[in-house]
PDB file of N, CA and C in Angstrom:
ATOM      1  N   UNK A   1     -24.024  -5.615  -9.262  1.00  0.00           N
ATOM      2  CA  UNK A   1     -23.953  -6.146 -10.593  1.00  0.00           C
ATOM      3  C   UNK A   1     -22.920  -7.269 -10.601  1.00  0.00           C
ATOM      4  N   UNK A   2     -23.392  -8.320 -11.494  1.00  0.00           N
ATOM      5  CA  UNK A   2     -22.394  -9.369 -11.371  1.00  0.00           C
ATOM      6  C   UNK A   2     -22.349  -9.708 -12.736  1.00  0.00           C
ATOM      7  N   UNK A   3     -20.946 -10.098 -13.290  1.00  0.00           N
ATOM      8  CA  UNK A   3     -21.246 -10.583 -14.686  1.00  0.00           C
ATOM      9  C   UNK A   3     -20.329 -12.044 -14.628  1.00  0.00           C
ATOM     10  N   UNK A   4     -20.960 -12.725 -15.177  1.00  0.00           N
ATOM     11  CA  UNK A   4     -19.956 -14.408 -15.441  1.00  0.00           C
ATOM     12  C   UNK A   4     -20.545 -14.764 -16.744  1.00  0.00           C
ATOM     13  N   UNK A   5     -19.716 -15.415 -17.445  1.00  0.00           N
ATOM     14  CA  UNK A   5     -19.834 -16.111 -18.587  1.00  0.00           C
ATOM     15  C   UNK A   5     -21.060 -17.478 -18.955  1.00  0.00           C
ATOM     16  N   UNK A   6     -20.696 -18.314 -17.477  1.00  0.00           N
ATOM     17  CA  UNK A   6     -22.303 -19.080 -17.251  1.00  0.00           C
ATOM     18  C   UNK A   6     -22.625 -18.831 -15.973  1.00  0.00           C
ATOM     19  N   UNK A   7     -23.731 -19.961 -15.995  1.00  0.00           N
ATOM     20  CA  UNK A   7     -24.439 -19.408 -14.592  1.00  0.00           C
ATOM     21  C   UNK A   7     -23.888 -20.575 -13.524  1.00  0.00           C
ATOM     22  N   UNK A   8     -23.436 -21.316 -13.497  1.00  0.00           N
ATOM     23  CA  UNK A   8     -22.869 -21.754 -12.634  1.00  0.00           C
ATOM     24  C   UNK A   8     -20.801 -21.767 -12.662  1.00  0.00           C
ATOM     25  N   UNK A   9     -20.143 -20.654 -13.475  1.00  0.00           N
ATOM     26  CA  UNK A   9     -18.945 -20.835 -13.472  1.00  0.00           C
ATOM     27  C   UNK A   9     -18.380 -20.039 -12.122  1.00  0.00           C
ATOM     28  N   UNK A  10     -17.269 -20.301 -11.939  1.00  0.00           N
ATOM     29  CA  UNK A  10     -16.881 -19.825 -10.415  1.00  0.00           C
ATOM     30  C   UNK A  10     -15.751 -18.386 -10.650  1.00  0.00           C
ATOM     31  N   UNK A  11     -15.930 -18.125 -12.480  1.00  0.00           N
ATOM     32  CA  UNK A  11     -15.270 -16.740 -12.585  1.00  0.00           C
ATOM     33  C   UNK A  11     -16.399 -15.840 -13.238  1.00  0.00           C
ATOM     34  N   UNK A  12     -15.453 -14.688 -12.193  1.00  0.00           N
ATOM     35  CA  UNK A  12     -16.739 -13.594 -12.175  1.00  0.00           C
ATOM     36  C   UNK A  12     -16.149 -12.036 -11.950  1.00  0.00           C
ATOM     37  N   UNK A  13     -16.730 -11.524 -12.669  1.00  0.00           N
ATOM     38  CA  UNK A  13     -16.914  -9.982 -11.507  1.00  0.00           C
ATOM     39  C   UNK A  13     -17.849  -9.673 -11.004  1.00  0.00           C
ATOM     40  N   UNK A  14     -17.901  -8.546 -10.235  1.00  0.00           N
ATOM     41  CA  UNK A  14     -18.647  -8.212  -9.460  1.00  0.00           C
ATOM     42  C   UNK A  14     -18.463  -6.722  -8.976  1.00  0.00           C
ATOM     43  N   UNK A  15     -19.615  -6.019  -8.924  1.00  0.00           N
ATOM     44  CA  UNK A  15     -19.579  -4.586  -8.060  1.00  0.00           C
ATOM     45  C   UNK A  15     -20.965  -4.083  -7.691  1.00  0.00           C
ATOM     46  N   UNK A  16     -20.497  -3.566  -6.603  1.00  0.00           N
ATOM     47  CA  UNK A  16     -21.671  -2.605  -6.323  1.00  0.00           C
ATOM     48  C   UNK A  16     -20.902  -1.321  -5.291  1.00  0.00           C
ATOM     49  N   UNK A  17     -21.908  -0.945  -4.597  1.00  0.00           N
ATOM     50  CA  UNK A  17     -21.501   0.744  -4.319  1.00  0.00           C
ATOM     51  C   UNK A  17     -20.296   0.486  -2.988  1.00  0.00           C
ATOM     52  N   UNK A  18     -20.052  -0.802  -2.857  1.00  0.00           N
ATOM     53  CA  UNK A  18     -18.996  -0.662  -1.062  1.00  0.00           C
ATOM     54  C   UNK A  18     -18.022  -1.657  -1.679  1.00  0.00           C
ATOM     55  N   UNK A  19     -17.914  -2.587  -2.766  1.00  0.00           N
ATOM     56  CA  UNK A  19     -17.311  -3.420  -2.676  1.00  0.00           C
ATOM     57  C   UNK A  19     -17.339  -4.095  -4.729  1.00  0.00           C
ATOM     58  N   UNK A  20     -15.740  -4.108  -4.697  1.00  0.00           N
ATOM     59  CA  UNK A  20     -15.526  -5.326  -6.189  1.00  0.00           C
ATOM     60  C   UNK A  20     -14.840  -5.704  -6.201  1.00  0.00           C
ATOM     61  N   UNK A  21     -15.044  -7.335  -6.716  1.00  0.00           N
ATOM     62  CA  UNK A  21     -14.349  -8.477  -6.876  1.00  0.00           C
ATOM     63  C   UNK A  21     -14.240  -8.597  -7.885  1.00  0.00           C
ATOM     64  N   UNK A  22     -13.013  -9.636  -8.333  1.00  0.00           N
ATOM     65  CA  UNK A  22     -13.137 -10.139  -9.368  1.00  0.00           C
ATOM     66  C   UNK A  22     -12.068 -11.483  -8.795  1.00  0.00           C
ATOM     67  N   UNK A  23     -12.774 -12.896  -9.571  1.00  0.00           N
ATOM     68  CA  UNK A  23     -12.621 -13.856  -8.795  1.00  0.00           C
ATOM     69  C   UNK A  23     -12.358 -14.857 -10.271  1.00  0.00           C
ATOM     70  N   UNK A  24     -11.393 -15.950  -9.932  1.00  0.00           N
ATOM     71  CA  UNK A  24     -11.410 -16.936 -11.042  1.00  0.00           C
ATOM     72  C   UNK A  24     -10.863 -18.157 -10.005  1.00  0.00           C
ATOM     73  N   UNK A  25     -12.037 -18.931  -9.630  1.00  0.00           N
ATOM     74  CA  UNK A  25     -12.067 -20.076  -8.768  1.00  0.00           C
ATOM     75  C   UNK A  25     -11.559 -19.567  -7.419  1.00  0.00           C
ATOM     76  N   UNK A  26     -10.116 -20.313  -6.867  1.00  0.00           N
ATOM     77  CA  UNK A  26      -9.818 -19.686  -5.428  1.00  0.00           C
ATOM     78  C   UNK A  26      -9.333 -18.444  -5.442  1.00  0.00           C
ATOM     79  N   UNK A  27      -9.004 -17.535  -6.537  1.00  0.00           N
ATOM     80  CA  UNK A  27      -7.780 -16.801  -7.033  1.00  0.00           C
ATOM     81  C   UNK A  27      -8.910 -15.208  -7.141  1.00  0.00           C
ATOM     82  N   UNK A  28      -8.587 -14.514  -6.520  1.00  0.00           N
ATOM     83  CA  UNK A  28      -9.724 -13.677  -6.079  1.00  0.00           C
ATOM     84  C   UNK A  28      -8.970 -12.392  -5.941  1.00  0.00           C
ATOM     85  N   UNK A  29      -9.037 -11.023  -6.255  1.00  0.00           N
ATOM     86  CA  UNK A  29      -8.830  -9.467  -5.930  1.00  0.00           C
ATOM     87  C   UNK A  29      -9.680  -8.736  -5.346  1.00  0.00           C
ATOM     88  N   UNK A  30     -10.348  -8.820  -4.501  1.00  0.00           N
ATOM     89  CA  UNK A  30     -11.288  -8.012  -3.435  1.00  0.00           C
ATOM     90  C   UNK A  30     -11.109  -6.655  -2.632  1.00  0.00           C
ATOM     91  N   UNK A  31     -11.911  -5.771  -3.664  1.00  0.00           N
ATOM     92  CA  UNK A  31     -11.616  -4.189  -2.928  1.00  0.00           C
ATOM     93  C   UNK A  31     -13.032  -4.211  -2.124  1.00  0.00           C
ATOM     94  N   UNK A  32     -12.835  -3.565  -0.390  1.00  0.00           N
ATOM     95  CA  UNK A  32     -13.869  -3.532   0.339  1.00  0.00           C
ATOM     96  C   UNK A  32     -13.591  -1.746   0.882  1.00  0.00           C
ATOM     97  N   UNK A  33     -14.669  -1.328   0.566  1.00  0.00           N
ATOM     98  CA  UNK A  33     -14.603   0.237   1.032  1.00  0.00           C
ATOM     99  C   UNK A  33     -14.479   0.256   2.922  1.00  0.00           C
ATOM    100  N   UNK A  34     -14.684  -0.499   3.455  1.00  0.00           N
ATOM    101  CA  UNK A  34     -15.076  -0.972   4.945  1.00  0.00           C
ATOM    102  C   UNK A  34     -13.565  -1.514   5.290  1.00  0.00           C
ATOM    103  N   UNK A  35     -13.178  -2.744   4.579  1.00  0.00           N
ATOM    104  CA  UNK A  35     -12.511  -4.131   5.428  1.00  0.00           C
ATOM    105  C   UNK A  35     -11.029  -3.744   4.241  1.00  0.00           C
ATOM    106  N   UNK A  36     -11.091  -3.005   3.082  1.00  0.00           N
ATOM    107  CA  UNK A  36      -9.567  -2.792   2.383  1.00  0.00           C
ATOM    108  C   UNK A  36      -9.536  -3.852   1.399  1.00  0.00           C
ATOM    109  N   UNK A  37      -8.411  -3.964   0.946  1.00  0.00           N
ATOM    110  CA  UNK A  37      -8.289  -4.615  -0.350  1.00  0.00           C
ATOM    111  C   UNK A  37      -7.724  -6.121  -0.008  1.00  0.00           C
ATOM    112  N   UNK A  38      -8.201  -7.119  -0.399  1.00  0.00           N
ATOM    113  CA  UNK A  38      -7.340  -8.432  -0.540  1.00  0.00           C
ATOM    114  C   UNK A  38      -7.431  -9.329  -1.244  1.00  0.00           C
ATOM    115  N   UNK A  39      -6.110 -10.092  -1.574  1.00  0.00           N
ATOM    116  CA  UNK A  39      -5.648 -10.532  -2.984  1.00  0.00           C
ATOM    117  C   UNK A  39      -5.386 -12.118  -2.497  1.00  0.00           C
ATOM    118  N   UNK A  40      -6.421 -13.130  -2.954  1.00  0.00           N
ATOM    119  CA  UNK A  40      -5.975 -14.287  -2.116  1.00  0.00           C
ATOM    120  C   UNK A  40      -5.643 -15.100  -3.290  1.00  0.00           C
ATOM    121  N   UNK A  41      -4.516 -15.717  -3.012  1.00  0.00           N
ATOM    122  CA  UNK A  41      -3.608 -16.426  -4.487  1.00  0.00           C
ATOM    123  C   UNK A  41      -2.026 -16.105  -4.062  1.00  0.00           C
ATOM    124  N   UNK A  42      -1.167 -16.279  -5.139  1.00  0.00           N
ATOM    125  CA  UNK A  42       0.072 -15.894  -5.031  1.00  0.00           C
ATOM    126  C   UNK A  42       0.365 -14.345  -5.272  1.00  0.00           C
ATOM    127  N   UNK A  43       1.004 -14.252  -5.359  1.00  0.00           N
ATOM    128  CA  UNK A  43       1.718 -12.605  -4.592  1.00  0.00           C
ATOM    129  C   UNK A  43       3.065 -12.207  -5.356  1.00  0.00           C
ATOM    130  N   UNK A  44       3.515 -11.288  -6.297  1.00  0.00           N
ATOM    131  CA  UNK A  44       4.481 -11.064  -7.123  1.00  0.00           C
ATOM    132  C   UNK A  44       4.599  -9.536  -7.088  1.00  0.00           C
ATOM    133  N   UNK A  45       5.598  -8.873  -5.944  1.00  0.00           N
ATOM    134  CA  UNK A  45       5.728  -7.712  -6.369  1.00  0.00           C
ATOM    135  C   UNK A  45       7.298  -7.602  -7.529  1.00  0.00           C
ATOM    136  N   UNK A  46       6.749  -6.863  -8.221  1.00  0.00           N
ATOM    137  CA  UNK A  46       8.130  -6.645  -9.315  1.00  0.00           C
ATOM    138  C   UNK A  46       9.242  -5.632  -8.810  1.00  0.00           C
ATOM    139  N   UNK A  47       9.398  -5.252  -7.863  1.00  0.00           N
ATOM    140  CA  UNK A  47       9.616  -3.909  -7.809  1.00  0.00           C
ATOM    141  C   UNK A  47      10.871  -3.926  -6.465  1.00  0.00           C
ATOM    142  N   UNK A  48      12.149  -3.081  -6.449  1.00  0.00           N
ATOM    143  CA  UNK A  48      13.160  -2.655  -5.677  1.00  0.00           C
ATOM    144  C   UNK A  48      12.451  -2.765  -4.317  1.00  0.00           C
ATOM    145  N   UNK A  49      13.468  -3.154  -3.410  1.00  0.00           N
ATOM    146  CA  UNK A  49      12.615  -2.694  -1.698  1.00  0.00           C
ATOM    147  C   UNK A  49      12.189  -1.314  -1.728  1.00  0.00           C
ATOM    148  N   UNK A  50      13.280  -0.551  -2.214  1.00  0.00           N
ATOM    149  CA  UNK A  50      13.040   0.887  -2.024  1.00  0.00           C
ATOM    150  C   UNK A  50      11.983   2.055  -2.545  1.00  0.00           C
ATOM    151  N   UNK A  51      11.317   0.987  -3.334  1.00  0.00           N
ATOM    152  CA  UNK A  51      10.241   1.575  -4.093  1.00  0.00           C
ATOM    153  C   UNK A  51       9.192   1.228  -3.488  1.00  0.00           C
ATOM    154  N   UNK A  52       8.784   0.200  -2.355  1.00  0.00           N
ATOM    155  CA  UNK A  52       7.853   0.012  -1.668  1.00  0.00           C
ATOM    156  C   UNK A  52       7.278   1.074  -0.459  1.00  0.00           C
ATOM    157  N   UNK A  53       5.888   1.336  -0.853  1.00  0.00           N
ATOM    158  CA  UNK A  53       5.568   2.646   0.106  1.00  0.00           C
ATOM    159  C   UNK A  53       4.886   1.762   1.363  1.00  0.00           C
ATOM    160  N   UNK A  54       4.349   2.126   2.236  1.00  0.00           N
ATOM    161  CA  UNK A  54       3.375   1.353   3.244  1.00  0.00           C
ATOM    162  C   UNK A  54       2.525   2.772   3.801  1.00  0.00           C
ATOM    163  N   UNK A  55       1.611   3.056   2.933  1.00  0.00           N
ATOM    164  CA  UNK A  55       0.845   4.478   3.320  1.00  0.00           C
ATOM    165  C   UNK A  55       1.599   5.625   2.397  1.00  0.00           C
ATOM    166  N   UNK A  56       1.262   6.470   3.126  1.00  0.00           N
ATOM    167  CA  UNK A  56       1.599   7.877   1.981  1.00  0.00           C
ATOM    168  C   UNK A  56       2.906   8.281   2.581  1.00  0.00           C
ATOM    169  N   UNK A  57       3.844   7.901   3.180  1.00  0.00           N
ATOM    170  CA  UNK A  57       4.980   8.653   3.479  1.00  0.00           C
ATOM    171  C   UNK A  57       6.228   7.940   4.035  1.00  0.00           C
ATOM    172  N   UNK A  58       5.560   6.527   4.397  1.00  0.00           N
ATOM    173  CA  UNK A  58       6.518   5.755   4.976  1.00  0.00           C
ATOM    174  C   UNK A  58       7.234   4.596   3.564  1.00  0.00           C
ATOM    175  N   UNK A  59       8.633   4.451   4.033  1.00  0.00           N
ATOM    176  CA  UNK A  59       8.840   3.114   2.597  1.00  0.00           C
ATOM    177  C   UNK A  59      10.336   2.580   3.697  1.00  0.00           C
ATOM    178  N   UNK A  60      10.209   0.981   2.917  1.00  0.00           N
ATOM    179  CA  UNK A  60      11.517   0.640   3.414  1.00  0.00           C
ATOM    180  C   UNK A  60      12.619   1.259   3.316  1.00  0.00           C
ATOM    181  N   UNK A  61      13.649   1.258   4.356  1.00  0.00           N
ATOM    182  CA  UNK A  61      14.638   1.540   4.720  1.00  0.00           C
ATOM    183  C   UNK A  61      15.865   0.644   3.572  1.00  0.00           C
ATOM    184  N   UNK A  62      16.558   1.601   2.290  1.00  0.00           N
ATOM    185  CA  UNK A  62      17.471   0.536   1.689  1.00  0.00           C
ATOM    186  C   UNK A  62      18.172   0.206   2.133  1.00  0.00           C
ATOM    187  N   UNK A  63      18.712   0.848   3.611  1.00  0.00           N
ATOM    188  CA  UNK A  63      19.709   0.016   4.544  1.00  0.00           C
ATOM    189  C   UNK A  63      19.355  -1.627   4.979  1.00  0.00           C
ATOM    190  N   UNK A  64      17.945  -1.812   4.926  1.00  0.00           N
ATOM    191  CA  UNK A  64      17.890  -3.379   5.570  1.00  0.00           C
ATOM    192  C   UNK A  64      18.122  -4.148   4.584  1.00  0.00           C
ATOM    193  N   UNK A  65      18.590  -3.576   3.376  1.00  0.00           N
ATOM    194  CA  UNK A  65      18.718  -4.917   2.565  1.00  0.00           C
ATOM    195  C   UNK A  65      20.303  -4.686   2.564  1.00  0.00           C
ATOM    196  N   UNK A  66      20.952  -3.984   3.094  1.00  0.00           N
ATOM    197  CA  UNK A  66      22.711  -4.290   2.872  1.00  0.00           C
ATOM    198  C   UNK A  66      23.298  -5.092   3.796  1.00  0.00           C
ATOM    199  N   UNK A  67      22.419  -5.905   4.567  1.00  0.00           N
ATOM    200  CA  UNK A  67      22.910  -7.113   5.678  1.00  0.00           C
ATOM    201  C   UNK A  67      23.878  -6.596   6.506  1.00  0.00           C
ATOM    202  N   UNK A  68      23.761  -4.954   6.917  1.00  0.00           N
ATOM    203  CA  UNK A  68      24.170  -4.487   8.229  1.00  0.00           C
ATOM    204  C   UNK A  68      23.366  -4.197   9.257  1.00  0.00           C
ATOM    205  N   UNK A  69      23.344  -5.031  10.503  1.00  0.00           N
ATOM    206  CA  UNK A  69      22.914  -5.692  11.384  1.00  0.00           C
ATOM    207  C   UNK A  69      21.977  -4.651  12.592  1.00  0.00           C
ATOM    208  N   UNK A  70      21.105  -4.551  12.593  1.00  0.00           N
ATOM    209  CA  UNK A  70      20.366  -3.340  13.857  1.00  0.00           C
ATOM    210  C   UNK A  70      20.746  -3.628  14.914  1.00  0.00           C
ATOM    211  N   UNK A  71      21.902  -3.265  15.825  1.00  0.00           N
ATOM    212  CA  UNK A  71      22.029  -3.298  16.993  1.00  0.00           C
ATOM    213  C   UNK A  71      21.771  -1.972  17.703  1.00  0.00           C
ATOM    214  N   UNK A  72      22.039  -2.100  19.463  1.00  0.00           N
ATOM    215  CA  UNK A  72      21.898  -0.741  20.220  1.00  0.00           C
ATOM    216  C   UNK A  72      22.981   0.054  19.358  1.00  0.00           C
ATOM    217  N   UNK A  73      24.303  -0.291  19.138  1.00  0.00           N
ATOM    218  CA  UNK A  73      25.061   0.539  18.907  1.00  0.00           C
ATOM    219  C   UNK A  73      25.120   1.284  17.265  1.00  0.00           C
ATOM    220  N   UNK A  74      24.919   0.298  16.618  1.00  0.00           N
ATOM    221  CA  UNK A  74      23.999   0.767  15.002  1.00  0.00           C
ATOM    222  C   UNK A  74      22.388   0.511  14.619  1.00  0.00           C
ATOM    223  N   UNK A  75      22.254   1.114  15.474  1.00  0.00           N
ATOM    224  CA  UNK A  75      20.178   1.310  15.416  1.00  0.00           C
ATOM    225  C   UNK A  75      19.498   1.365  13.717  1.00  0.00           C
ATOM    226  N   UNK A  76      19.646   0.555  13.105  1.00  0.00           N
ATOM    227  CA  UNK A  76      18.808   0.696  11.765  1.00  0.00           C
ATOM    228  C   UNK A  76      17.085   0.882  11.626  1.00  0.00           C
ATOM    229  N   UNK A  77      16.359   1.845  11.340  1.00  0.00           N
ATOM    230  CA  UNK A  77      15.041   1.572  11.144  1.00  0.00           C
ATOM    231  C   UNK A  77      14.535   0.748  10.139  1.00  0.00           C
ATOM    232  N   UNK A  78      13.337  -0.135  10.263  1.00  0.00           N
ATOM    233  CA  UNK A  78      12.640  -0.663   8.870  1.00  0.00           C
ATOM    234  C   UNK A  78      12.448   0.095   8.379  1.00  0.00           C
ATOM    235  N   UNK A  79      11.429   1.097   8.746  1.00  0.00           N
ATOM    236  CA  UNK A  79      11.150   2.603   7.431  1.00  0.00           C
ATOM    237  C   UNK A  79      11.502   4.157   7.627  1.00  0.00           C
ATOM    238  N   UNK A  80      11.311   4.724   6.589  1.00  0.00           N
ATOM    239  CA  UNK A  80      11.941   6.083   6.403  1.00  0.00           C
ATOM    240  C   UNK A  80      10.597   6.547   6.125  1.00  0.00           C
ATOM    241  N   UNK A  81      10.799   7.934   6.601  1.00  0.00           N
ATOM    242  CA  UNK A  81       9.838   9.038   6.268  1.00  0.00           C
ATOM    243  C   UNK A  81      10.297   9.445   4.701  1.00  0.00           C
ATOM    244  N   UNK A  82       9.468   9.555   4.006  1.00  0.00           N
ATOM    245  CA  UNK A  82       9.931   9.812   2.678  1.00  0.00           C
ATOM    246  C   UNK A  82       8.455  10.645   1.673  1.00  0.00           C
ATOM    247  N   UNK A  83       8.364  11.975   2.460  1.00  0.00           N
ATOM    248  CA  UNK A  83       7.346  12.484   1.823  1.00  0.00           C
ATOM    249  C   UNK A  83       7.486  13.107   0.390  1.00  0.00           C
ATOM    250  N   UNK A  84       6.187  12.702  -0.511  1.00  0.00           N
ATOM    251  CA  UNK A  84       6.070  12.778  -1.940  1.00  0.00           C
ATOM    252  C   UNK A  84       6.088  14.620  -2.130  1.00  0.00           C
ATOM    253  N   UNK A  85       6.920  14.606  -3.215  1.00  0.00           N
ATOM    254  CA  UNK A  85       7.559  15.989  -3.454  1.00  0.00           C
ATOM    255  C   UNK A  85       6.123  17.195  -3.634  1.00  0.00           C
ATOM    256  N   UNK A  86       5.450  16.687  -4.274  1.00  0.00           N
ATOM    257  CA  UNK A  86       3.945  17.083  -4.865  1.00  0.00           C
ATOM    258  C   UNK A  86       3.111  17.964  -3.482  1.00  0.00           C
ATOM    259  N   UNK A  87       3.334  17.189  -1.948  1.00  0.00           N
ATOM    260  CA  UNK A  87       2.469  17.454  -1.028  1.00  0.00           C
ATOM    261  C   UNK A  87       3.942  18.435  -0.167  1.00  0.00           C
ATOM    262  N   UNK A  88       5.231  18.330  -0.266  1.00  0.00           N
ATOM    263  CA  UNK A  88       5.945  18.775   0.458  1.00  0.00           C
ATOM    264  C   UNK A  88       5.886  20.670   0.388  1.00  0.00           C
ATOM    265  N   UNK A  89       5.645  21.327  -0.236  1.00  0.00           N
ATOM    266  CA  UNK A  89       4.745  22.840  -0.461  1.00  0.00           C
ATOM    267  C   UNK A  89       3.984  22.966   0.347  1.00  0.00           C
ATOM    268  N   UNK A  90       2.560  22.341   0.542  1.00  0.00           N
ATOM    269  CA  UNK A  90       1.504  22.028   1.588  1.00  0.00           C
ATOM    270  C   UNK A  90       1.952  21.985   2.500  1.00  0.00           C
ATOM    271  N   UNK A  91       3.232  20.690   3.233  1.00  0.00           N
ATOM    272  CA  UNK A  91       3.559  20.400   4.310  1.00  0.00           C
ATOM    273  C   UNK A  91       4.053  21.036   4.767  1.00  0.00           C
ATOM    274  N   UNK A  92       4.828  22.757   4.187  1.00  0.00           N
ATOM    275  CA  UNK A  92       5.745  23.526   4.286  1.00  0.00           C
ATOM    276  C   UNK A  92       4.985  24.704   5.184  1.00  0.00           C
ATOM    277  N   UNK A  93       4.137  24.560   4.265  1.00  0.00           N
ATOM    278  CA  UNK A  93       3.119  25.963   4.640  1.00  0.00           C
ATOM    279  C   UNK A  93       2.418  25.920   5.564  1.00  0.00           C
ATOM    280  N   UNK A  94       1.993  24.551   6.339  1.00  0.00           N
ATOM    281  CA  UNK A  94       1.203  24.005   7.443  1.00  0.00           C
ATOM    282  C   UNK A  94       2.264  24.378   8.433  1.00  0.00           C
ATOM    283  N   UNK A  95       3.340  23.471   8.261  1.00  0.00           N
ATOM    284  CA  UNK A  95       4.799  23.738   9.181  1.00  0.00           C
ATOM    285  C   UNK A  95       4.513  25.359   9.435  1.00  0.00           C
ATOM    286  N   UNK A  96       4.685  26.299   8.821  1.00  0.00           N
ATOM    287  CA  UNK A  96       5.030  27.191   8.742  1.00  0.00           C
ATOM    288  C   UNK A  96       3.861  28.524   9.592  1.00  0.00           C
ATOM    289  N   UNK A  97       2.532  27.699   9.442  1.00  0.00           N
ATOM    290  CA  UNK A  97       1.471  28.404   9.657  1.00  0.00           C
ATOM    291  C   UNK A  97       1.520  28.155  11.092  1.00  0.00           C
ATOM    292  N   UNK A  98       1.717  26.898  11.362  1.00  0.00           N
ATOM    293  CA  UNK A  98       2.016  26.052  12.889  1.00  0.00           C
ATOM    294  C   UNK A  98       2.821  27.028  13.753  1.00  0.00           C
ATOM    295  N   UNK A  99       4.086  27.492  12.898  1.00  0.00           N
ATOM    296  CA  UNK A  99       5.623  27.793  13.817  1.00  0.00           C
ATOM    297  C   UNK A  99       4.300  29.372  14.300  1.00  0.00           C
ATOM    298  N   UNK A 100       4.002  29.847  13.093  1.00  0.00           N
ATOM    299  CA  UNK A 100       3.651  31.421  13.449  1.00  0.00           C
ATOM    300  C   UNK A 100       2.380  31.669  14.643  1.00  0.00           C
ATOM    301  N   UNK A 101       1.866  30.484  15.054  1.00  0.00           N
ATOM    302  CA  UNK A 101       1.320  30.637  15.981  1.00  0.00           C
ATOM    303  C   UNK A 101       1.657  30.011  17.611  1.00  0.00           C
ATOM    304  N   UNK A 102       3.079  29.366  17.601  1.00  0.00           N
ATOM    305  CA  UNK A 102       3.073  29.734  18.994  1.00  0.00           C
ATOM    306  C   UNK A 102       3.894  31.029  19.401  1.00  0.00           C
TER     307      UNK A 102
END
């Protein structure tokens, strides 16, 4: 399904069952069930480093933004394990089911 205002304008949406866009000239939001999401235009996150996730468990490290330096002798990581409180019960009980069988 596609809907635009005319028939030759270059803003639009769009969906069907693997994939939706929505597009206004070069400036485009593209979810692909296959290939993932991408946003071609400018880029504005609002938001603390520390609030940035990258997957379900990993997020920046607020140490890299205090401009103390990763060496061998102070090893800083980019990210932290930082699992969501909601799944940590689950993760407990898996842990736990794990330990009782070796």
């Amino acid at each position: 399904m596609k809907i635009k205002n005319k028939i030759d304008s270059s803003v639009f949406i769009e969906a069907d069952t693997d994939a939706a866009r929505i597009a206004a000239g070069a400036v485009s939001v593209t979810v692909d069930r296959e290939a993932g999401a991408f946003i071609n235009g400018a880029l504005s996150i609002s938001s603390g480093v520390p609030n940035i996730r990258i997957g379900p468990i990993h997020k920046f490290n607020p140490l890299t933004i205090s401009c103390v330096p990763s060496t061998l002798v102070t090893p800083i990581s980019t990210f932290i394990f930082d699992i969501p409180a909601k799944h940590a019960i689950a993760t407990a009980a898996l842990g736990a089911l794990l330990r009782s069988t070796l």
